[in-house]
PDB file of N, CA and C in Angstrom:
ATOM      1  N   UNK A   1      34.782-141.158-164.444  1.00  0.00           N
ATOM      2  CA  UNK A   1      34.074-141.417-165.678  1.00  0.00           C
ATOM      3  C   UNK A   1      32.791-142.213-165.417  1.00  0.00           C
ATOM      4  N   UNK A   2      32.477-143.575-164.645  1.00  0.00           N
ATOM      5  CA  UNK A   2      31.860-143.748-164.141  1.00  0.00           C
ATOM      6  C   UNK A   2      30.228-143.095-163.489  1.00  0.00           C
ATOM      7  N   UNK A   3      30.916-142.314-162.932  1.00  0.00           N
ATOM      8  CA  UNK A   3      30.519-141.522-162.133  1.00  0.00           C
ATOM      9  C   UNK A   3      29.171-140.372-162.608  1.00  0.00           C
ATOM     10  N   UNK A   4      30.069-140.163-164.121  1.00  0.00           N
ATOM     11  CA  UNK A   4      29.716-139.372-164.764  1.00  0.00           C
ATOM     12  C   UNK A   4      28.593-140.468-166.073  1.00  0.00           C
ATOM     13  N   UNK A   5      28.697-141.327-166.205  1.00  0.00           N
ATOM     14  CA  UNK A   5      27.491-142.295-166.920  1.00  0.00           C
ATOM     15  C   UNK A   5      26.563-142.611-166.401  1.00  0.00           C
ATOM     16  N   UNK A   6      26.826-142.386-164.387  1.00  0.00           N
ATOM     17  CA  UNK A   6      25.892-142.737-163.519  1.00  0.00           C
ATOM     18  C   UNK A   6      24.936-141.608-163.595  1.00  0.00           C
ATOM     19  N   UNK A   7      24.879-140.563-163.412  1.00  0.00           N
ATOM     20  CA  UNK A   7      24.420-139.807-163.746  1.00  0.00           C
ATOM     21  C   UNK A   7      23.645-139.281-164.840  1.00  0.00           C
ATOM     22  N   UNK A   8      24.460-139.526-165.713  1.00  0.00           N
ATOM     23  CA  UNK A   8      23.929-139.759-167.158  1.00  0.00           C
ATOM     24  C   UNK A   8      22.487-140.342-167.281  1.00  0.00           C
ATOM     25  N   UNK A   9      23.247-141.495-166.802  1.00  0.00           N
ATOM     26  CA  UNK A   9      21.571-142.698-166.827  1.00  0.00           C
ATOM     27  C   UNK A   9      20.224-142.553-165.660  1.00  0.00           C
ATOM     28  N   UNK A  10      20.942-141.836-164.733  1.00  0.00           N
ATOM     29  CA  UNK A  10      19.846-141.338-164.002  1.00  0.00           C
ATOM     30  C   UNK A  10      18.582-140.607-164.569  1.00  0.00           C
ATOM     31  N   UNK A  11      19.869-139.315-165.246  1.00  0.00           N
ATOM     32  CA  UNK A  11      19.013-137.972-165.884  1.00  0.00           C
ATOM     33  C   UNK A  11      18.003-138.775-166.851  1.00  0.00           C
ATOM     34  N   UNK A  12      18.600-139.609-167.646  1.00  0.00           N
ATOM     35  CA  UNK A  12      17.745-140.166-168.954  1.00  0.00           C
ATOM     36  C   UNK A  12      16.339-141.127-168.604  1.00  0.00           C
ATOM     37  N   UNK A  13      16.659-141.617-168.124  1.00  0.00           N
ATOM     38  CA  UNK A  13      16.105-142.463-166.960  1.00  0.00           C
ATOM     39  C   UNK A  13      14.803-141.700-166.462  1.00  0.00           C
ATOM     40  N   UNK A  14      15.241-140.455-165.844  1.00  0.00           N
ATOM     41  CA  UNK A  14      14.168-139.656-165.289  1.00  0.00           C
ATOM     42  C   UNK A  14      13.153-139.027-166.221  1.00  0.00           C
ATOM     43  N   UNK A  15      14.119-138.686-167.305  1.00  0.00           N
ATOM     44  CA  UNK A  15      13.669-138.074-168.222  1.00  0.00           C
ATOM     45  C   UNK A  15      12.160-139.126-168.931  1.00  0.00           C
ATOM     46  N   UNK A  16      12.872-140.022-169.328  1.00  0.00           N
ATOM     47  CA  UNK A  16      12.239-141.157-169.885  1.00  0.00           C
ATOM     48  C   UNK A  16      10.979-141.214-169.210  1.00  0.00           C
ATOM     49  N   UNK A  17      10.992-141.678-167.983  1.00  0.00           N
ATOM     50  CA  UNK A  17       9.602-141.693-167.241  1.00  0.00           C
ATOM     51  C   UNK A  17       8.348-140.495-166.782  1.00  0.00           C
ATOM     52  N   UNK A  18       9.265-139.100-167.103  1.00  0.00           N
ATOM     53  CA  UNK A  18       8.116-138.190-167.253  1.00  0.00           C
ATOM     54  C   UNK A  18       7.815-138.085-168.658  1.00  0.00           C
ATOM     55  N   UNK A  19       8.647-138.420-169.331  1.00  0.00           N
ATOM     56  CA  UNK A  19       8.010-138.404-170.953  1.00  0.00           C
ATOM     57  C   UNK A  19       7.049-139.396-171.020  1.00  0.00           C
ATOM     58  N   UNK A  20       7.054-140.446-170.705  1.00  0.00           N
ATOM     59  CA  UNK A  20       6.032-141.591-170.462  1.00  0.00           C
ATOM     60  C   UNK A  20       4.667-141.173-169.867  1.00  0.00           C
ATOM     61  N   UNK A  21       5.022-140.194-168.778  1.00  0.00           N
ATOM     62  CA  UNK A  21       3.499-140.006-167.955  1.00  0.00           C
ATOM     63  C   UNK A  21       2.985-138.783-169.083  1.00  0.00           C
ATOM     64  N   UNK A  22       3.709-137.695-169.468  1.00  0.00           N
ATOM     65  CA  UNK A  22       3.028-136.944-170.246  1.00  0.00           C
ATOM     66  C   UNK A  22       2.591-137.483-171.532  1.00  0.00           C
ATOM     67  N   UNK A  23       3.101-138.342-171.844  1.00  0.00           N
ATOM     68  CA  UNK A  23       2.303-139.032-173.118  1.00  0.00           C
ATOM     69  C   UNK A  23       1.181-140.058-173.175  1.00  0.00           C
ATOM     70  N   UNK A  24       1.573-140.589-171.679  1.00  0.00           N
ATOM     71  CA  UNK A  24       0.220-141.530-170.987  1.00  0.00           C
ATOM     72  C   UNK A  24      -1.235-140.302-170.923  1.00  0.00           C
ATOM     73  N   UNK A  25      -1.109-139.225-170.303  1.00  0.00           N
ATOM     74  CA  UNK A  25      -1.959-138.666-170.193  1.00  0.00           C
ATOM     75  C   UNK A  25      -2.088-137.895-171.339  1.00  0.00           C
ATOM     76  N   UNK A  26      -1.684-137.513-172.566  1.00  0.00           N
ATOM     77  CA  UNK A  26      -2.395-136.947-173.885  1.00  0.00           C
ATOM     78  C   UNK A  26      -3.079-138.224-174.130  1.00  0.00           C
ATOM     79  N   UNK A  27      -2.231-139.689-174.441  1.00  0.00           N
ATOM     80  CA  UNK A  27      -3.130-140.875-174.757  1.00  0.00           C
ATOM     81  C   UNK A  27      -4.361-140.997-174.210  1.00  0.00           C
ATOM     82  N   UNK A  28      -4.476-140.278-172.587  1.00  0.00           N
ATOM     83  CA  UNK A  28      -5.979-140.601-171.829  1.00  0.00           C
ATOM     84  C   UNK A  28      -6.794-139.598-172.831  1.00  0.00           C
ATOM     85  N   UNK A  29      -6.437-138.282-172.921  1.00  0.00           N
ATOM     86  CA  UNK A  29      -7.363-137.138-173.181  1.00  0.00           C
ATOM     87  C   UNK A  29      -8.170-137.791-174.604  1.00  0.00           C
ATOM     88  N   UNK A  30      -7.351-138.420-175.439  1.00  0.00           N
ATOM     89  CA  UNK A  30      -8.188-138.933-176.963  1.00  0.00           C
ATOM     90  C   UNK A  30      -8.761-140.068-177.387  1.00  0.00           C
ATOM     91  N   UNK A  31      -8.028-140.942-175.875  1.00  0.00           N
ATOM     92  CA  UNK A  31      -8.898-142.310-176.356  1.00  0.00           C
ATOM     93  C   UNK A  31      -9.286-142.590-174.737  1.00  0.00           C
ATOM     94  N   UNK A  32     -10.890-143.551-174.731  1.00  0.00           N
ATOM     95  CA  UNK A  32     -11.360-143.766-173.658  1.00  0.00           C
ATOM     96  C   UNK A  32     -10.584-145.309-173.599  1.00  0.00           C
ATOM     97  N   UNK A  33     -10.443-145.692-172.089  1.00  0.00           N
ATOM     98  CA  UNK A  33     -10.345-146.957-171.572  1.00  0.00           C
ATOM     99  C   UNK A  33     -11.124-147.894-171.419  1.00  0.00           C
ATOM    100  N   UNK A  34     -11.541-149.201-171.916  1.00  0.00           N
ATOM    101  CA  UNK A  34     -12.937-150.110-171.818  1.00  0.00           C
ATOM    102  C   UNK A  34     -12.918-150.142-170.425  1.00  0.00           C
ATOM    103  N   UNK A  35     -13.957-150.153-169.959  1.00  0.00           N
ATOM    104  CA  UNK A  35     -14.503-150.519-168.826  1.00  0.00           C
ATOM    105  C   UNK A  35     -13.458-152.070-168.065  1.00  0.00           C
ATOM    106  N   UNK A  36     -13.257-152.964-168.449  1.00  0.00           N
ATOM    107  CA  UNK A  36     -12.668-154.204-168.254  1.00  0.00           C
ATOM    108  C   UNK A  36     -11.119-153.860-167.618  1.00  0.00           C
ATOM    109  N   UNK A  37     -10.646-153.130-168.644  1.00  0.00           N
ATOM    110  CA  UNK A  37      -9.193-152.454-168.072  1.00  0.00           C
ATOM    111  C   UNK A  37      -8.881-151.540-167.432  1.00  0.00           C
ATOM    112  N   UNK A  38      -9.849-151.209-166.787  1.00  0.00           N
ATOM    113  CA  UNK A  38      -9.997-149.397-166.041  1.00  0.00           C
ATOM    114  C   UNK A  38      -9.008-149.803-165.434  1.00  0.00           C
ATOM    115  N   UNK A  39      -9.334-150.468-163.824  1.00  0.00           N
ATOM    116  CA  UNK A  39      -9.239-150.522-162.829  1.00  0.00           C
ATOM    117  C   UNK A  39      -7.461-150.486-163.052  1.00  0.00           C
ATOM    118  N   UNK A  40      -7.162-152.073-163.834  1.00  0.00           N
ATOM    119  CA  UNK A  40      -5.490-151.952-163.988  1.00  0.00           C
ATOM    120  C   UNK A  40      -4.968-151.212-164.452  1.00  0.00           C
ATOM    121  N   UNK A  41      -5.271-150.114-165.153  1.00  0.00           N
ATOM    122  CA  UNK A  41      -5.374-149.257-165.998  1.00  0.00           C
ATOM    123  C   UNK A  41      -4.920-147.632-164.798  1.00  0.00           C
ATOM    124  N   UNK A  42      -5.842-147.444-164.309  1.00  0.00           N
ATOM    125  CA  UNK A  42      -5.648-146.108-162.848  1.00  0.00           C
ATOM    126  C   UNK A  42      -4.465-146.970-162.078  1.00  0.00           C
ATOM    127  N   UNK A  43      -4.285-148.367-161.737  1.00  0.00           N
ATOM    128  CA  UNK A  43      -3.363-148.416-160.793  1.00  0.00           C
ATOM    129  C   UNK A  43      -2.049-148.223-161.542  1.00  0.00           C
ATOM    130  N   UNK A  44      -1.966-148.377-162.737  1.00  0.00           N
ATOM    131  CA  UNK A  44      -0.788-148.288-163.496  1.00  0.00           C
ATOM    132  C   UNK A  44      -0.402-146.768-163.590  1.00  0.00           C
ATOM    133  N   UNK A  45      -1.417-145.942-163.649  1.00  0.00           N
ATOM    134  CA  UNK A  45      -1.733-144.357-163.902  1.00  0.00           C
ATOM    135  C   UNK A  45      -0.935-144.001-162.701  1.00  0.00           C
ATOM    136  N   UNK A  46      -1.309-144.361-161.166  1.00  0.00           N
ATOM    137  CA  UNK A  46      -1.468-144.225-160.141  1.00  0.00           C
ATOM    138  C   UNK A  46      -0.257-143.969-159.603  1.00  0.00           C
ATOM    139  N   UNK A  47       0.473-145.410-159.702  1.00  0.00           N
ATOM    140  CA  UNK A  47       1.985-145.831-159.545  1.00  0.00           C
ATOM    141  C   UNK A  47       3.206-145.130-160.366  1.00  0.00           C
ATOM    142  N   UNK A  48       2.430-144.649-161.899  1.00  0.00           N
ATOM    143  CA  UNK A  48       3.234-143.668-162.190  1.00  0.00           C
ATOM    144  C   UNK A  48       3.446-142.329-161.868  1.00  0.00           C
ATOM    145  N   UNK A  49       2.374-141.993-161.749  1.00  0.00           N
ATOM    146  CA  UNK A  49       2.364-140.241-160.884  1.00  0.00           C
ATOM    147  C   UNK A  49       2.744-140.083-159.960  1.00  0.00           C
ATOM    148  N   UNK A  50       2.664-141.464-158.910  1.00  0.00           N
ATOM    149  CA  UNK A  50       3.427-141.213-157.379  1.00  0.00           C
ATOM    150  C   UNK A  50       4.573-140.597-157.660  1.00  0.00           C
ATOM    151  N   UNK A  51       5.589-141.418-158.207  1.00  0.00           N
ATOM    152  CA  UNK A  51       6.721-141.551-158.898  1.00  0.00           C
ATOM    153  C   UNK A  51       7.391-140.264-159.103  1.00  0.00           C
ATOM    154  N   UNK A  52       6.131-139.179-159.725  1.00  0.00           N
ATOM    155  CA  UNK A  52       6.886-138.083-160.501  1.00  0.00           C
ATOM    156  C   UNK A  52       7.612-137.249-159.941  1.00  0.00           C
ATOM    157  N   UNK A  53       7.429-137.026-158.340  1.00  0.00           N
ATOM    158  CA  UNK A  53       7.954-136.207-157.438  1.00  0.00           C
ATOM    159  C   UNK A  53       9.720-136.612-157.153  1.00  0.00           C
ATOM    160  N   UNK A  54       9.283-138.205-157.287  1.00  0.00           N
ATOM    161  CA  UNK A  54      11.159-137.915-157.381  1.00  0.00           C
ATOM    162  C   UNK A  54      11.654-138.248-158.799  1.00  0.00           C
ATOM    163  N   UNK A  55      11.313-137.903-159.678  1.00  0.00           N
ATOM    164  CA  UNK A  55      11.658-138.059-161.446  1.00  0.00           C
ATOM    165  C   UNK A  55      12.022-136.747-161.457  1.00  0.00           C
ATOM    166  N   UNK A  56      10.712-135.627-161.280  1.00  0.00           N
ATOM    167  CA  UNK A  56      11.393-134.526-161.414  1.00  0.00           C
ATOM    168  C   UNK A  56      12.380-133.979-160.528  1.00  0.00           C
ATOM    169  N   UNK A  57      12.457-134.487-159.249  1.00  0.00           N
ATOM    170  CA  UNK A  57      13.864-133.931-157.967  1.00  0.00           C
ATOM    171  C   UNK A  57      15.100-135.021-159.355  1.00  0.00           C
ATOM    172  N   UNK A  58      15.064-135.634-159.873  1.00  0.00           N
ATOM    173  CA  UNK A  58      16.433-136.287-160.146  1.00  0.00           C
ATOM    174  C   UNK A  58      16.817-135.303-161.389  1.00  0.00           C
ATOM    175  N   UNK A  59      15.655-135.155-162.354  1.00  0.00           N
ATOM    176  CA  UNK A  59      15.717-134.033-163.495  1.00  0.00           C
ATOM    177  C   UNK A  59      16.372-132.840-162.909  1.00  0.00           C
ATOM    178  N   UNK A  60      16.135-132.231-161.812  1.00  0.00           N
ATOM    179  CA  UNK A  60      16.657-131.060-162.160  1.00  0.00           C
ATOM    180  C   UNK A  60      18.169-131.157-161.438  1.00  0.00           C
ATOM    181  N   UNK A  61      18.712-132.130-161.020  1.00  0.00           N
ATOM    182  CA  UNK A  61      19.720-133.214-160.720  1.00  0.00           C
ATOM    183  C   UNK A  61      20.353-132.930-159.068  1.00  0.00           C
ATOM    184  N   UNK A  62      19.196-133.123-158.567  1.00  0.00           N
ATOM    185  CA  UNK A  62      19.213-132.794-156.852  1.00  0.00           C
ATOM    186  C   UNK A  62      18.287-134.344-156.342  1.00  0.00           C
ATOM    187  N   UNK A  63      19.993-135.254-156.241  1.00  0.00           N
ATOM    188  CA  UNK A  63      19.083-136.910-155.775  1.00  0.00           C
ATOM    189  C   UNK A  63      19.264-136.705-154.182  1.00  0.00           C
ATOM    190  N   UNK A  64      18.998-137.549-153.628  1.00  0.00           N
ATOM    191  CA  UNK A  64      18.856-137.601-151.807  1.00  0.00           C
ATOM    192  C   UNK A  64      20.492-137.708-152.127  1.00  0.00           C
ATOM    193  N   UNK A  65      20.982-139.059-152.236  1.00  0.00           N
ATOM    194  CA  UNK A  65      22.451-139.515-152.212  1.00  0.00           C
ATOM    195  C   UNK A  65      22.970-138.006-151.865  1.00  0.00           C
ATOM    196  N   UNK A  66      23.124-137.488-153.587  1.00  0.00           N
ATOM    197  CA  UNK A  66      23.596-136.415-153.544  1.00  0.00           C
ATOM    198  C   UNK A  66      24.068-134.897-152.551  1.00  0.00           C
ATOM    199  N   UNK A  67      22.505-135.070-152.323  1.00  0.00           N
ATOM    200  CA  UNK A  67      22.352-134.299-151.027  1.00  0.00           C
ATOM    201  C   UNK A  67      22.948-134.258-149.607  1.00  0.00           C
ATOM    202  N   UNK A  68      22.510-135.510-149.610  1.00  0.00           N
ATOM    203  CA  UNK A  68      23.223-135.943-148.076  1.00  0.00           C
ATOM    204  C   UNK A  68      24.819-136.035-148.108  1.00  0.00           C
ATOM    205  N   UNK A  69      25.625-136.421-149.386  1.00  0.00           N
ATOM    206  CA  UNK A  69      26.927-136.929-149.399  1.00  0.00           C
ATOM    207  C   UNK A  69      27.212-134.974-149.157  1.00  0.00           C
ATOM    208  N   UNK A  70      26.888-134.170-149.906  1.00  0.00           N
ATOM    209  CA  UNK A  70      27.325-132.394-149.933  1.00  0.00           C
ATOM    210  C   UNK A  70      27.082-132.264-148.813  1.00  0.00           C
ATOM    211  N   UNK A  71      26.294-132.598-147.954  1.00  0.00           N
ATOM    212  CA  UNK A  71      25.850-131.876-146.471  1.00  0.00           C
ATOM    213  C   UNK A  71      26.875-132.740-145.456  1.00  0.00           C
ATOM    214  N   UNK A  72      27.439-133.866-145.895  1.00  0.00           N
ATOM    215  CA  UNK A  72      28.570-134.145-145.005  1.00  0.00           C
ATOM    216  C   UNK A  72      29.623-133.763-145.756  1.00  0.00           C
ATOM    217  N   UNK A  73      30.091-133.326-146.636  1.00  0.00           N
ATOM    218  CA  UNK A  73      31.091-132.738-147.196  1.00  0.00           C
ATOM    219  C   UNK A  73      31.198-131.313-146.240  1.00  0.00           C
ATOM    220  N   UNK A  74      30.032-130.862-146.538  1.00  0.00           N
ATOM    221  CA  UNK A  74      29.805-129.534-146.014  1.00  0.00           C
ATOM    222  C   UNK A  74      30.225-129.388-144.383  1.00  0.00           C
ATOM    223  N   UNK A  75      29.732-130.072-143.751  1.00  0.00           N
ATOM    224  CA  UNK A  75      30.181-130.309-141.995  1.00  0.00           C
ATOM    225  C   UNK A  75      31.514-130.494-142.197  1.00  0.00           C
ATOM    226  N   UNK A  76      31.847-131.419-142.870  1.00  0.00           N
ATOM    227  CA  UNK A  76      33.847-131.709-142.521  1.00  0.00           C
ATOM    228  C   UNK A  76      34.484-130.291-142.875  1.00  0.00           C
ATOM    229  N   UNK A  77      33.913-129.717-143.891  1.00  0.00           N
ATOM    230  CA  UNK A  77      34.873-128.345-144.518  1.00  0.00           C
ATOM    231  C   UNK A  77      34.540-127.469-143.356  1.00  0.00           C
ATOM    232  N   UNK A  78      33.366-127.057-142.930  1.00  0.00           N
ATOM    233  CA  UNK A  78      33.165-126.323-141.696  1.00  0.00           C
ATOM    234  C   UNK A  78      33.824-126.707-140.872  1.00  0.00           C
ATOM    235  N   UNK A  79      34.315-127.974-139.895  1.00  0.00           N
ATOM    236  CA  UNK A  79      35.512-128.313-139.041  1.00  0.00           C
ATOM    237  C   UNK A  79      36.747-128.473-139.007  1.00  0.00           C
ATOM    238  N   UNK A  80      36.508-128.682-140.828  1.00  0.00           N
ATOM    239  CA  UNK A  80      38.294-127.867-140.968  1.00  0.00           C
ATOM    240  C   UNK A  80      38.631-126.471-140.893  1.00  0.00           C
ATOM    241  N   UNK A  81      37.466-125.847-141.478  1.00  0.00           N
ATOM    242  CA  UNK A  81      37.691-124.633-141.408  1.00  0.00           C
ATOM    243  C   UNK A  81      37.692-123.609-140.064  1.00  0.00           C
ATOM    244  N   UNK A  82      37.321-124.470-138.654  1.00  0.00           N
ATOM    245  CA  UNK A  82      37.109-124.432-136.980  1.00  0.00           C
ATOM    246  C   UNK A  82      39.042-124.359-137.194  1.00  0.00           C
ATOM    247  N   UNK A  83      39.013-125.031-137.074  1.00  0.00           N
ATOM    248  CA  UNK A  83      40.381-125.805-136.754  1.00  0.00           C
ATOM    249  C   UNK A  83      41.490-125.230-137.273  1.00  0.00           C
ATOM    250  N   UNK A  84      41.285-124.229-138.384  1.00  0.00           N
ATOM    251  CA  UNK A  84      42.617-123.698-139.448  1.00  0.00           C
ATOM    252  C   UNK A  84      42.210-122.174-138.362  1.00  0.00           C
ATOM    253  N   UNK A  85      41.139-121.640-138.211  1.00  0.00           N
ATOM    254  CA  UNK A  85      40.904-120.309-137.767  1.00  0.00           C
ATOM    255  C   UNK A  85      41.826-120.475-136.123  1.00  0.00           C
ATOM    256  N   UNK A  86      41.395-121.467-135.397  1.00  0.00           N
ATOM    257  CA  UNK A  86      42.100-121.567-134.011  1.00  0.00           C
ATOM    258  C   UNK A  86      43.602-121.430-134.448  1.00  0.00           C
ATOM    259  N   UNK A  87      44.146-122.362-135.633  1.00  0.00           N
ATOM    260  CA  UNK A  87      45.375-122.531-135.669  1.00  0.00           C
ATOM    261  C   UNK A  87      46.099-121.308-135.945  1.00  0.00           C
ATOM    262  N   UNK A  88      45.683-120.266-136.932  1.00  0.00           N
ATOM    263  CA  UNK A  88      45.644-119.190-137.673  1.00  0.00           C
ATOM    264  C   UNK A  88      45.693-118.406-136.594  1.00  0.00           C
ATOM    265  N   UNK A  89      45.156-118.012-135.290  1.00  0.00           N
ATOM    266  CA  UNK A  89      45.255-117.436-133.965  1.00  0.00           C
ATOM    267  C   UNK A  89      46.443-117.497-133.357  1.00  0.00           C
ATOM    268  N   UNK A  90      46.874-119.045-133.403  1.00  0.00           N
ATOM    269  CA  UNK A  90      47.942-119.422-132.723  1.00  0.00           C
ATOM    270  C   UNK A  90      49.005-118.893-133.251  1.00  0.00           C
ATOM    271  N   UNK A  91      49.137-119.162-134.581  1.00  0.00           N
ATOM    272  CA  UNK A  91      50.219-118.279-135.243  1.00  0.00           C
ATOM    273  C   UNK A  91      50.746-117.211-135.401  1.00  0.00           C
ATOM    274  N   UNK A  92      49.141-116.427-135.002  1.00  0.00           N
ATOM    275  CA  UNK A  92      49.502-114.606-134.925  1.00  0.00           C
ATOM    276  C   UNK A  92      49.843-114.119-133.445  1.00  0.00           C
ATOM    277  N   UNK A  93      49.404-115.181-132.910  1.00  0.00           N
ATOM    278  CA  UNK A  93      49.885-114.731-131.753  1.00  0.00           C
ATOM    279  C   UNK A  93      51.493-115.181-131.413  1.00  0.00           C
ATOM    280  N   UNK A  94      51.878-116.123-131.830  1.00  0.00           N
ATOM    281  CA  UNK A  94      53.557-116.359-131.629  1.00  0.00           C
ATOM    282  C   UNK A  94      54.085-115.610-132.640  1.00  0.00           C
ATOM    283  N   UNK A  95      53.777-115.001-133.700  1.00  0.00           N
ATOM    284  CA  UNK A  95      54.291-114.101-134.525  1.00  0.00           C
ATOM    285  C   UNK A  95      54.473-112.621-133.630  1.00  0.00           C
ATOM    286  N   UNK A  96      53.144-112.144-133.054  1.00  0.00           N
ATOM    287  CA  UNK A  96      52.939-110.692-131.959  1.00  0.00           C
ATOM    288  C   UNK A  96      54.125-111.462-131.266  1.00  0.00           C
ATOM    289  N   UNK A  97      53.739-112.693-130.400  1.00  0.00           N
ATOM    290  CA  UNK A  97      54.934-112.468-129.265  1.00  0.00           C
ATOM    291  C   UNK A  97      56.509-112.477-129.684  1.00  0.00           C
ATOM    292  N   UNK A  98      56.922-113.024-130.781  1.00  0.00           N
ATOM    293  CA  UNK A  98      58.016-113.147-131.635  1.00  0.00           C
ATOM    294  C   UNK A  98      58.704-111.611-132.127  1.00  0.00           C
ATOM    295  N   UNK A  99      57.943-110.758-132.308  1.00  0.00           N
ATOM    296  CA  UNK A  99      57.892-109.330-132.186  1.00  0.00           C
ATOM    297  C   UNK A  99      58.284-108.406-131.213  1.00  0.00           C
ATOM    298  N   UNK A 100      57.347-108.809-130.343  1.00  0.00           N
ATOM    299  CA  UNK A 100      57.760-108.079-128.787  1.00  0.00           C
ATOM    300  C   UNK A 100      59.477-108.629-128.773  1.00  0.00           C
ATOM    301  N   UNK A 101      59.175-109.464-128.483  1.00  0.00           N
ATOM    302  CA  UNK A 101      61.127-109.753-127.982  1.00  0.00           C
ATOM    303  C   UNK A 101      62.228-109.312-128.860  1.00  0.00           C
ATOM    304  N   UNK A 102      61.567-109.383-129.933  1.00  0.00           N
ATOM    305  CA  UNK A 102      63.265-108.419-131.089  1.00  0.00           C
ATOM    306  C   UNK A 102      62.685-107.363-130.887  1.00  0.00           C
ATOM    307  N   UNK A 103      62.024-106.772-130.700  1.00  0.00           N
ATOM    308  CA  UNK A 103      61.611-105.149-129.858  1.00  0.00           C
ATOM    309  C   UNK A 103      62.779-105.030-128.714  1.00  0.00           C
ATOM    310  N   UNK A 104      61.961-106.017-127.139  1.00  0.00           N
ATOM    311  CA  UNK A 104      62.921-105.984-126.575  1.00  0.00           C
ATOM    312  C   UNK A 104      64.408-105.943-126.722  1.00  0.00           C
ATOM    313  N   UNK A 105      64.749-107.082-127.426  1.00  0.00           N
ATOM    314  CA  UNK A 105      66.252-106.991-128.136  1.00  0.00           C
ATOM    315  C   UNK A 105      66.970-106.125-128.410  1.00  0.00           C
ATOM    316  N   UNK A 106      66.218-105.428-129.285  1.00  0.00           N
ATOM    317  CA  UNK A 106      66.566-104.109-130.080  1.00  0.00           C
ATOM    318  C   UNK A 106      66.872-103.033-129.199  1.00  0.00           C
ATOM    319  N   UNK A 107      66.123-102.834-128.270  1.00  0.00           N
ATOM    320  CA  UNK A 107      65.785-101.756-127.301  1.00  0.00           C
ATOM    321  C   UNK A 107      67.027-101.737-126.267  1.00  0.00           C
ATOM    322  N   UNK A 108      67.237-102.934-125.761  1.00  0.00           N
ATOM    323  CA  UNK A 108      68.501-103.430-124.859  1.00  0.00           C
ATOM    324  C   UNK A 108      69.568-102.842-125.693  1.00  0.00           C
ATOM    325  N   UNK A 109      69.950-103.543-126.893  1.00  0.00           N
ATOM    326  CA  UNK A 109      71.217-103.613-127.802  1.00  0.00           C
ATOM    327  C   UNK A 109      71.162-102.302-127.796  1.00  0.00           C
ATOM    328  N   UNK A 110      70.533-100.713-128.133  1.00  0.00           N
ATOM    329  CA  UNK A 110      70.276-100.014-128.303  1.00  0.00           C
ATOM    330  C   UNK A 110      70.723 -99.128-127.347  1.00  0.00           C
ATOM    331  N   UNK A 111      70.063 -99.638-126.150  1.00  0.00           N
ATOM    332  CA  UNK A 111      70.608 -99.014-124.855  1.00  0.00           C
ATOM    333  C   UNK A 111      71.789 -99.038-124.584  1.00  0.00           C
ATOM    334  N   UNK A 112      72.262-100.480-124.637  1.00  0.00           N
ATOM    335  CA  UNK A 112      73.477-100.701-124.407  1.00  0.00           C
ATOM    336  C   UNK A 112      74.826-100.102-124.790  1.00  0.00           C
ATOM    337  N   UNK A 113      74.628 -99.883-126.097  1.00  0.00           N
ATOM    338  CA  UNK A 113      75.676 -99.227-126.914  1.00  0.00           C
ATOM    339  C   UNK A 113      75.798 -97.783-126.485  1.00  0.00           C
ATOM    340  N   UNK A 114      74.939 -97.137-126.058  1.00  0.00           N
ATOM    341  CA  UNK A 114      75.228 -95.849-125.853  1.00  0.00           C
ATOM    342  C   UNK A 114      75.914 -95.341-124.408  1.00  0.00           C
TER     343      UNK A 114
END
């Protein structure tokens, strides 16, 4: 549950701050900035646009965390899945050899009786 608010607040979160830059920049298009406040003014601009590249990676809900935690998920399931295929070998093969011998068996008992 947790887990799931964390997320939550991410998305909103992200959301929130590109809604901010797109409304920062209609605010630029209709009103000019005095000269006095430019400067703090672009660095504030500045610091927000950096930003947007990972606002929108969290929006479309692909975070690093995320990423990296699936890509080691992903390696362990691939080495389990090493490990069940060898085992899965082993089995068919003591099953084949488990075969052969009640063959043999059969074949003896078979002989025998006659």
């Amino acid at each position: 549950m947790t887990n799931e608010r964390k997320e939550l607040r991410h998305y909103l979160g992200a959301s929130g701050i590109f809604v901010l830059i797109v409304s920062l920049l209609l605010f630029l298009s209709f009103v000019e900035i005095p000269p006095v406040n430019k400067d703090l003014f672009v660095a504030i601009v500045g610091t927000l646009v950096s930003s947007l590249g990972m606002v929108v990676y969290t929006i479309i809900g692909q975070q690093p965390d995320e990423v990296n935690k699936l890509q080691k998920k992903n390696e362990s399931l691939t080495s389990i899945n090493d490990q069940m295929e060898v085992r899965n070998d082993q089995l068919e093969q003591m099953i084949i050899d488990m075969q052969k011998e009640m063959i043999e068996k059969l074949t003896e008992l078979k002989s025998t009786k006659k």
